[in-house]
C-alpha atoms as a PDB file:
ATOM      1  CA  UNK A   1     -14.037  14.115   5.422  1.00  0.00           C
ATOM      2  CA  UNK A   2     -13.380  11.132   7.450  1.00  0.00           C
ATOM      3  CA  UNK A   3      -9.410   9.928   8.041  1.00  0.00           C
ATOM      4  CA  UNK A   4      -9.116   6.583   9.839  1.00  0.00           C
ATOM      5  CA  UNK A   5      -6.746   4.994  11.784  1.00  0.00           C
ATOM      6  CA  UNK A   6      -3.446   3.349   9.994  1.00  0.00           C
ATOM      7  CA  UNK A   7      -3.186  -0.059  11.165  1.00  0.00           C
ATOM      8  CA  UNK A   8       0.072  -0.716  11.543  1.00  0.00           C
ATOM      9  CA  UNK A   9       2.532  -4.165  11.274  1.00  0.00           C
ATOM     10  CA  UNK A  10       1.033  -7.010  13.220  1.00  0.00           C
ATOM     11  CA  UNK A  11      -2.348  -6.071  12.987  1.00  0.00           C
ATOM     12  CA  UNK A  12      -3.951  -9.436  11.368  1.00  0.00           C
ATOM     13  CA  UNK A  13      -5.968  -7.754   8.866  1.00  0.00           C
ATOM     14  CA  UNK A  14      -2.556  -6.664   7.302  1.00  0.00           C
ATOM     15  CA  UNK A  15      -1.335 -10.197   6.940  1.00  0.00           C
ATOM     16  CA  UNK A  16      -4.527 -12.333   5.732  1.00  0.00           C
ATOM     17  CA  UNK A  17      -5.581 -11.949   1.944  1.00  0.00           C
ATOM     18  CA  UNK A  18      -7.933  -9.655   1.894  1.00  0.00           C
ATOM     19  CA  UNK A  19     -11.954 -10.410   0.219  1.00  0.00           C
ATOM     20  CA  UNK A  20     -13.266  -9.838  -3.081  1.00  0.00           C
ATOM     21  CA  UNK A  21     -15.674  -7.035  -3.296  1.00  0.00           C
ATOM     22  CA  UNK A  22     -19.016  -8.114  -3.837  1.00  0.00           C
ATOM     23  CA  UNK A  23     -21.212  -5.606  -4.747  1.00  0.00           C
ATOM     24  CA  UNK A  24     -19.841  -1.597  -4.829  1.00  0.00           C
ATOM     25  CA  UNK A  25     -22.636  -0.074  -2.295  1.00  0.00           C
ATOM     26  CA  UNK A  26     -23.109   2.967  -0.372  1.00  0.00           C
ATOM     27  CA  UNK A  27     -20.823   1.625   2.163  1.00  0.00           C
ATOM     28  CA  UNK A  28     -17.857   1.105   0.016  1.00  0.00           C
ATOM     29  CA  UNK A  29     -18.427   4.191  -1.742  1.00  0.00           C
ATOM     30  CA  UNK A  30     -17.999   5.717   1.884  1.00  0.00           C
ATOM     31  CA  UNK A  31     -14.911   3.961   2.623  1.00  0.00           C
ATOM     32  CA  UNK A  32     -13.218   4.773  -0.304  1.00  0.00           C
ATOM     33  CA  UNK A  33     -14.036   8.733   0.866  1.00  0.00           C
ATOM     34  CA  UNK A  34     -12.672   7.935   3.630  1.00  0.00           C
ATOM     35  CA  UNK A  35      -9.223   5.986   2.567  1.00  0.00           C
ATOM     36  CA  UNK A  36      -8.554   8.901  -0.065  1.00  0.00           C
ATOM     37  CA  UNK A  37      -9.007  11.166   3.039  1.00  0.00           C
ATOM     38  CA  UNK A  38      -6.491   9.170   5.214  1.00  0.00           C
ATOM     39  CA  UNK A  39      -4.071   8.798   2.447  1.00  0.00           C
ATOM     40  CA  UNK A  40      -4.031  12.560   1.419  1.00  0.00           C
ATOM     41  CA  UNK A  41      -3.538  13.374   5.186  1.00  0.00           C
ATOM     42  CA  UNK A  42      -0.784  10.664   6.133  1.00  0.00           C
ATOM     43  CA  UNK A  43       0.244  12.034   3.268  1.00  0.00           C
ATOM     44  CA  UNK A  44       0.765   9.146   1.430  1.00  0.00           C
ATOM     45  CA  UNK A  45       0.929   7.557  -2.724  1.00  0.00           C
ATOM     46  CA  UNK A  46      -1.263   4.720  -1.730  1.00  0.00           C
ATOM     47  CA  UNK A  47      -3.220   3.444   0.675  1.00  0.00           C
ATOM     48  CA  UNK A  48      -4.985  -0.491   0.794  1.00  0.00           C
ATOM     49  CA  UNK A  49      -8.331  -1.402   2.528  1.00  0.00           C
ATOM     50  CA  UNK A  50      -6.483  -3.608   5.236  1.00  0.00           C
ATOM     51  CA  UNK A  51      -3.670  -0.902   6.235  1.00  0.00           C
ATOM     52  CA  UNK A  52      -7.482   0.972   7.523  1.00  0.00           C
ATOM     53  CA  UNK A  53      -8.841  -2.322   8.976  1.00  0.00           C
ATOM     54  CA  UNK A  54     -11.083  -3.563   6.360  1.00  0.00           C
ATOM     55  CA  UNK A  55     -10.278  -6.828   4.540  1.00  0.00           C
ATOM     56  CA  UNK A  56     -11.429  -6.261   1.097  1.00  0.00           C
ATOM     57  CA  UNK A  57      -9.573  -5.446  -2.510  1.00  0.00           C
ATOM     58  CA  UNK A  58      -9.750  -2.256  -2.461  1.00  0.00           C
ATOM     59  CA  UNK A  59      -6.842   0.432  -2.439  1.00  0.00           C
ATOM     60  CA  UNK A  60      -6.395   3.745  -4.171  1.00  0.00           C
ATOM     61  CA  UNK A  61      -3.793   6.094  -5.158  1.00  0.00           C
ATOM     62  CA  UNK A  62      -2.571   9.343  -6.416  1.00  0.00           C
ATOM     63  CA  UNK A  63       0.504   9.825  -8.273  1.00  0.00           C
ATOM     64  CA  UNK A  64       2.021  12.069 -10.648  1.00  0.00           C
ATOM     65  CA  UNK A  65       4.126  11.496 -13.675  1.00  0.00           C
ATOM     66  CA  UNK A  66       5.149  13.382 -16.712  1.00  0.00           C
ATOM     67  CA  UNK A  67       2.606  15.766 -16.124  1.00  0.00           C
ATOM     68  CA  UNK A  68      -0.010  13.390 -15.802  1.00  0.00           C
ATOM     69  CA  UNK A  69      -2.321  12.649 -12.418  1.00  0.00           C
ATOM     70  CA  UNK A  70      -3.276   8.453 -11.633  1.00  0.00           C
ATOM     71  CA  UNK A  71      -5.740   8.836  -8.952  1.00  0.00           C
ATOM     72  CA  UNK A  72      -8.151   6.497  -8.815  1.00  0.00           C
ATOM     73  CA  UNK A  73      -9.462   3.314  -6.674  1.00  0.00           C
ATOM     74  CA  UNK A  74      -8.562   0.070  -7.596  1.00  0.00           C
ATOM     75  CA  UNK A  75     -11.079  -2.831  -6.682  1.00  0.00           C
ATOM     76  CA  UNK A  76     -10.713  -6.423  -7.318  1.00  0.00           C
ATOM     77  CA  UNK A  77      -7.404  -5.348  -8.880  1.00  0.00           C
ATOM     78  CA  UNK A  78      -5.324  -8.229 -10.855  1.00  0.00           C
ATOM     79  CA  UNK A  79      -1.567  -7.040 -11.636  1.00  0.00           C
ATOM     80  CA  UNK A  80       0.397  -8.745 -14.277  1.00  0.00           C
ATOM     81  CA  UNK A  81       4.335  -8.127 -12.795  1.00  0.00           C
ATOM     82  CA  UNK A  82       6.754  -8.398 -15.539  1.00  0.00           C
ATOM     83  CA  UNK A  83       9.814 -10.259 -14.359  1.00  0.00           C
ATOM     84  CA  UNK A  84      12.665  -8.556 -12.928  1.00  0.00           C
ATOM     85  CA  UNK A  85      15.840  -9.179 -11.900  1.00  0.00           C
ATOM     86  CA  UNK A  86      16.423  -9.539  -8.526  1.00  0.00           C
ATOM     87  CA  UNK A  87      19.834  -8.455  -7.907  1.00  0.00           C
ATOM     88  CA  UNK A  88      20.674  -6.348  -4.818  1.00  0.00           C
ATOM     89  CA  UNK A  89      18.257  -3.360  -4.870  1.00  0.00           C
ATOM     90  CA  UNK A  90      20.087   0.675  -4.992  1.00  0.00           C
ATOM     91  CA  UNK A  91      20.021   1.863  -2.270  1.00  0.00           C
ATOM     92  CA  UNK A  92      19.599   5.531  -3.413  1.00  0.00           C
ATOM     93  CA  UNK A  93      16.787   4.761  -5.874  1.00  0.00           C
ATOM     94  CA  UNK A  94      14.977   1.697  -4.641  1.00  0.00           C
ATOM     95  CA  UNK A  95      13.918   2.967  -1.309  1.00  0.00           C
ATOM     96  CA  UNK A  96      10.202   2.192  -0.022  1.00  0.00           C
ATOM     97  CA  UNK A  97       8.369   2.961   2.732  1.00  0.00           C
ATOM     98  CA  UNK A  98       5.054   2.087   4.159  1.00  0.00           C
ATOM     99  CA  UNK A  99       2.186   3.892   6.020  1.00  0.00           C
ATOM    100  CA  UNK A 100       1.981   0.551   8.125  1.00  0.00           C
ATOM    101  CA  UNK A 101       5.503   0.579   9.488  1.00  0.00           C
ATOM    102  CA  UNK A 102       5.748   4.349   9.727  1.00  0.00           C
ATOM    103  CA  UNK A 103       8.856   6.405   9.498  1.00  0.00           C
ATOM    104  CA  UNK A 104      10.837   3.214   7.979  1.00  0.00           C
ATOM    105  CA  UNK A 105      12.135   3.398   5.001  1.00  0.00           C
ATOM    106  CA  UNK A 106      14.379   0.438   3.331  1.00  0.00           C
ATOM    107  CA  UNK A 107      15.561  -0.957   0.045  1.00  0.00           C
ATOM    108  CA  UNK A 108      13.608  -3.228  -2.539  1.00  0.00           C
ATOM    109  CA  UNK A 109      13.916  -4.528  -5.546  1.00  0.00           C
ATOM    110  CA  UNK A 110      10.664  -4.827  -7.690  1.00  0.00           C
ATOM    111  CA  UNK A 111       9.393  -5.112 -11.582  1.00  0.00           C
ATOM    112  CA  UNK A 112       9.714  -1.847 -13.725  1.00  0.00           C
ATOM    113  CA  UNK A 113       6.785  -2.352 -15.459  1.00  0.00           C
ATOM    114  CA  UNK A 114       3.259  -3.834 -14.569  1.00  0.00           C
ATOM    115  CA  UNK A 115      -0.220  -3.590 -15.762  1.00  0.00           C
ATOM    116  CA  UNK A 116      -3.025  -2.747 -13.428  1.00  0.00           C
ATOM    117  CA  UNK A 117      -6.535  -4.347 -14.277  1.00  0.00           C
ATOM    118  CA  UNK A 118      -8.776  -2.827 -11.907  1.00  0.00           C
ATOM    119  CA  UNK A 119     -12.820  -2.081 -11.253  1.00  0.00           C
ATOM    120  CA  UNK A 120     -13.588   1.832 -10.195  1.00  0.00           C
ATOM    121  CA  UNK A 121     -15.969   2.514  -7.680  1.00  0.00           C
ATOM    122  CA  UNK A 122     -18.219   3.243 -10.627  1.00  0.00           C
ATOM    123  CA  UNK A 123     -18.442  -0.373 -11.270  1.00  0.00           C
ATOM    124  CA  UNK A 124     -16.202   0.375 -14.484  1.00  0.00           C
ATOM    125  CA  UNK A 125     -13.265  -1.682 -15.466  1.00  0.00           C
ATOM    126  CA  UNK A 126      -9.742  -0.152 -16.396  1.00  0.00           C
ATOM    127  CA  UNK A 127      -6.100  -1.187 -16.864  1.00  0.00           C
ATOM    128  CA  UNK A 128      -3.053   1.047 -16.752  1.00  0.00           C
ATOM    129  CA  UNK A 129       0.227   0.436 -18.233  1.00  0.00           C
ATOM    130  CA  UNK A 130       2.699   1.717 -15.343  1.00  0.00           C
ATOM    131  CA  UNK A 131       6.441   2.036 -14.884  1.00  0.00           C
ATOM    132  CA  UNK A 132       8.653   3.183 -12.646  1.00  0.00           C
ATOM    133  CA  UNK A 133       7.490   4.429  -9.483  1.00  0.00           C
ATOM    134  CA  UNK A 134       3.870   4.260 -10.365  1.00  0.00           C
ATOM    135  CA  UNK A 135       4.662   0.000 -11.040  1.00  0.00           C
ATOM    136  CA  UNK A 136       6.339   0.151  -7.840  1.00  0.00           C
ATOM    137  CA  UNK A 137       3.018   1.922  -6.112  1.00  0.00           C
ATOM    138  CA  UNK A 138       0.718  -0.748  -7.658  1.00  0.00           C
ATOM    139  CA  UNK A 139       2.803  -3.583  -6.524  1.00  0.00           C
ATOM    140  CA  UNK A 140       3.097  -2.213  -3.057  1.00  0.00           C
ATOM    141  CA  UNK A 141      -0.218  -1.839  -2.560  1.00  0.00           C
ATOM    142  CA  UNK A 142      -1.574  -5.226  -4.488  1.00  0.00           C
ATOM    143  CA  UNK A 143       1.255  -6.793  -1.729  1.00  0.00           C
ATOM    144  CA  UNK A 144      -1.155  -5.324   0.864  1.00  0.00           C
ATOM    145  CA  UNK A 145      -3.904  -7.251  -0.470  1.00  0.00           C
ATOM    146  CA  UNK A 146      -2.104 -10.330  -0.695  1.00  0.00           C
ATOM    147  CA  UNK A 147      -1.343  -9.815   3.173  1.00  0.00           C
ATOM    148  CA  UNK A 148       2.518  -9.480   2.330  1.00  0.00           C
ATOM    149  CA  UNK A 149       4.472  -6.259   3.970  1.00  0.00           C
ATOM    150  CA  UNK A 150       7.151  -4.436   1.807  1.00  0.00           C
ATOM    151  CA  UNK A 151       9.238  -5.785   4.973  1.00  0.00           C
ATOM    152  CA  UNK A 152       8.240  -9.198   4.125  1.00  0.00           C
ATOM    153  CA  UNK A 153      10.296  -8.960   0.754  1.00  0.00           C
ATOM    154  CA  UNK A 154      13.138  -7.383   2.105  1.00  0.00           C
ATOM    155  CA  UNK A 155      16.315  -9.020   1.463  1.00  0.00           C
ATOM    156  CA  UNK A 156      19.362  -9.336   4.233  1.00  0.00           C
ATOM    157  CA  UNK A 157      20.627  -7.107   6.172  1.00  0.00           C
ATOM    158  CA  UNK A 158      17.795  -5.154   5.795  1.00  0.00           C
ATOM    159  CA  UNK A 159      14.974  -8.117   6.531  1.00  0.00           C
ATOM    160  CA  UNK A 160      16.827  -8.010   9.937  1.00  0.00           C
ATOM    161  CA  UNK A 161      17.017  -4.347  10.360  1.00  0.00           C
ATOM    162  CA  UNK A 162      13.403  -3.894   9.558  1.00  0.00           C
ATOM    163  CA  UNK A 163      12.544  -6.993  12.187  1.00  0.00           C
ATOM    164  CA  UNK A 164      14.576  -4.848  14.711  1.00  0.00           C
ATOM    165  CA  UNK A 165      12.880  -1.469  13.845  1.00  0.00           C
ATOM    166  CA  UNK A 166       9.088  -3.556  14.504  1.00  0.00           C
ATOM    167  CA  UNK A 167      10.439  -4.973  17.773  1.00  0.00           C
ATOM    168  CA  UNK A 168      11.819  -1.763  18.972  1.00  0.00           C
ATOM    169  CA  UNK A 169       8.837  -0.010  18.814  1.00  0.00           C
ATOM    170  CA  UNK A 170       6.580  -2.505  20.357  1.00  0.00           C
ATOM    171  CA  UNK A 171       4.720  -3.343  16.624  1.00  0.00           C
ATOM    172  CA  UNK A 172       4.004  -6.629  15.059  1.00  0.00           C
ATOM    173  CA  UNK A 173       1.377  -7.232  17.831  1.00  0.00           C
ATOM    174  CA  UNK A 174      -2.437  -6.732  17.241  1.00  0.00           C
ATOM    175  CA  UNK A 175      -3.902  -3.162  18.542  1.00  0.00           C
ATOM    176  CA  UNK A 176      -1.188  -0.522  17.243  1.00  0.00           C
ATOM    177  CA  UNK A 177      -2.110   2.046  15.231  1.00  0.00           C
ATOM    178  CA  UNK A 178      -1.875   5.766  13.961  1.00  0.00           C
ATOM    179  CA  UNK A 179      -4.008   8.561  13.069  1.00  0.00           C
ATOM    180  CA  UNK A 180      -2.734  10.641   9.874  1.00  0.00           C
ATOM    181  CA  UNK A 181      -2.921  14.592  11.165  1.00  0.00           C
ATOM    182  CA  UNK A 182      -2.511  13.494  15.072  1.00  0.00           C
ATOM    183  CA  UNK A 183       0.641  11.790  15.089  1.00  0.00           C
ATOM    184  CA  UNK A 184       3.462  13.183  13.280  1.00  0.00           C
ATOM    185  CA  UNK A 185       5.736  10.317  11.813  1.00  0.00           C
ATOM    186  CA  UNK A 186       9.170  11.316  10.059  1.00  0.00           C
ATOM    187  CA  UNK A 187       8.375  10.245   6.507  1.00  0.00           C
END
């Protein structure tokens, strides 16, 4: 059991796109370990390659629904968003936070329903029909790939309250981080 370091906002790893996977080896097979690891201890529903350092299309997840368990890796993953209206978002039920701008949590609208098309570290292809929170996972984490922040979405005021929150705490420069079981974050 290996957790790594969350990289968190300003880190430039979190905002470049990240790399295809090339070939699943022994080494991403290892990392993988090692970002289910970090995710389960942050605790956390998702966790991407870059938020850990590594530029590459990889995250994973674990989320329950209707009695059913998603946890799985998703490499090279393609998600087809269905549109959505982008009205204000509730701020009761459209909350999101993110392991890379820890203890922050903030409203945003996104899609209801997407389709994950993924590669498992098996070197088998899947695709999931998700909604709900499970779409909003997916889309979270595909952001990360894409080098895009939930914070980067965020509509006014709280773009601006989120910019205030990084600035506070001394983020959005290269070299911060946290290590899931070491520091305690408020969720």
């Amino acid at each position: 059991m290996t957790v790594l370091p969350i990289r968190i906002t300003g880190e430039p790893v979190l905002h470049e796109r990240a790399l295809d996977v090339q070939e699943i080896t022994s080494e991403i097979k290892e990392l993988i370990s090692d970002m289910f690891d970090t995710m389960d201890k942050a605790p956390g529903v998702g966790l991407a390659a870059p938020q850990v350092g590594v530029g590459l299309r990889i995250f994973v997840f674990d989320y329950e629904v209707e009695d059913t368990r998603f946890r799985d890796v998703a490499i090279n993953p393609v998600l087809e968003i269905e549109p959505y209206d982008e009205a204000d978002p509730d701020e009761d039920l459209e909350v999101e936070g993110c392991l890379s701008i820890p203890g922050e949590r903030f409203p945003l609208k996104r899609s209801e329903r997407v389709v994950l098309k993924a590669t498992d570290e098996s070197g088998e292809h899947y695709e999931i029909a998700a909604e709900g929170w499970l779409a909003r996972i997916f889309q979270h984490e595909f952001d990360h790939l894409n080098g895009t922040l939930y914070a980067d979405r965020l509509i006014e005021p709280y773009h601006s309250e989120a910019l205030e929150v990084i600035e506070e705490n001394g983020w959005g420069l290269s070299g911060n981080s946290w290590m899931p079981g070491i520091d305690y974050l408020e969720p």
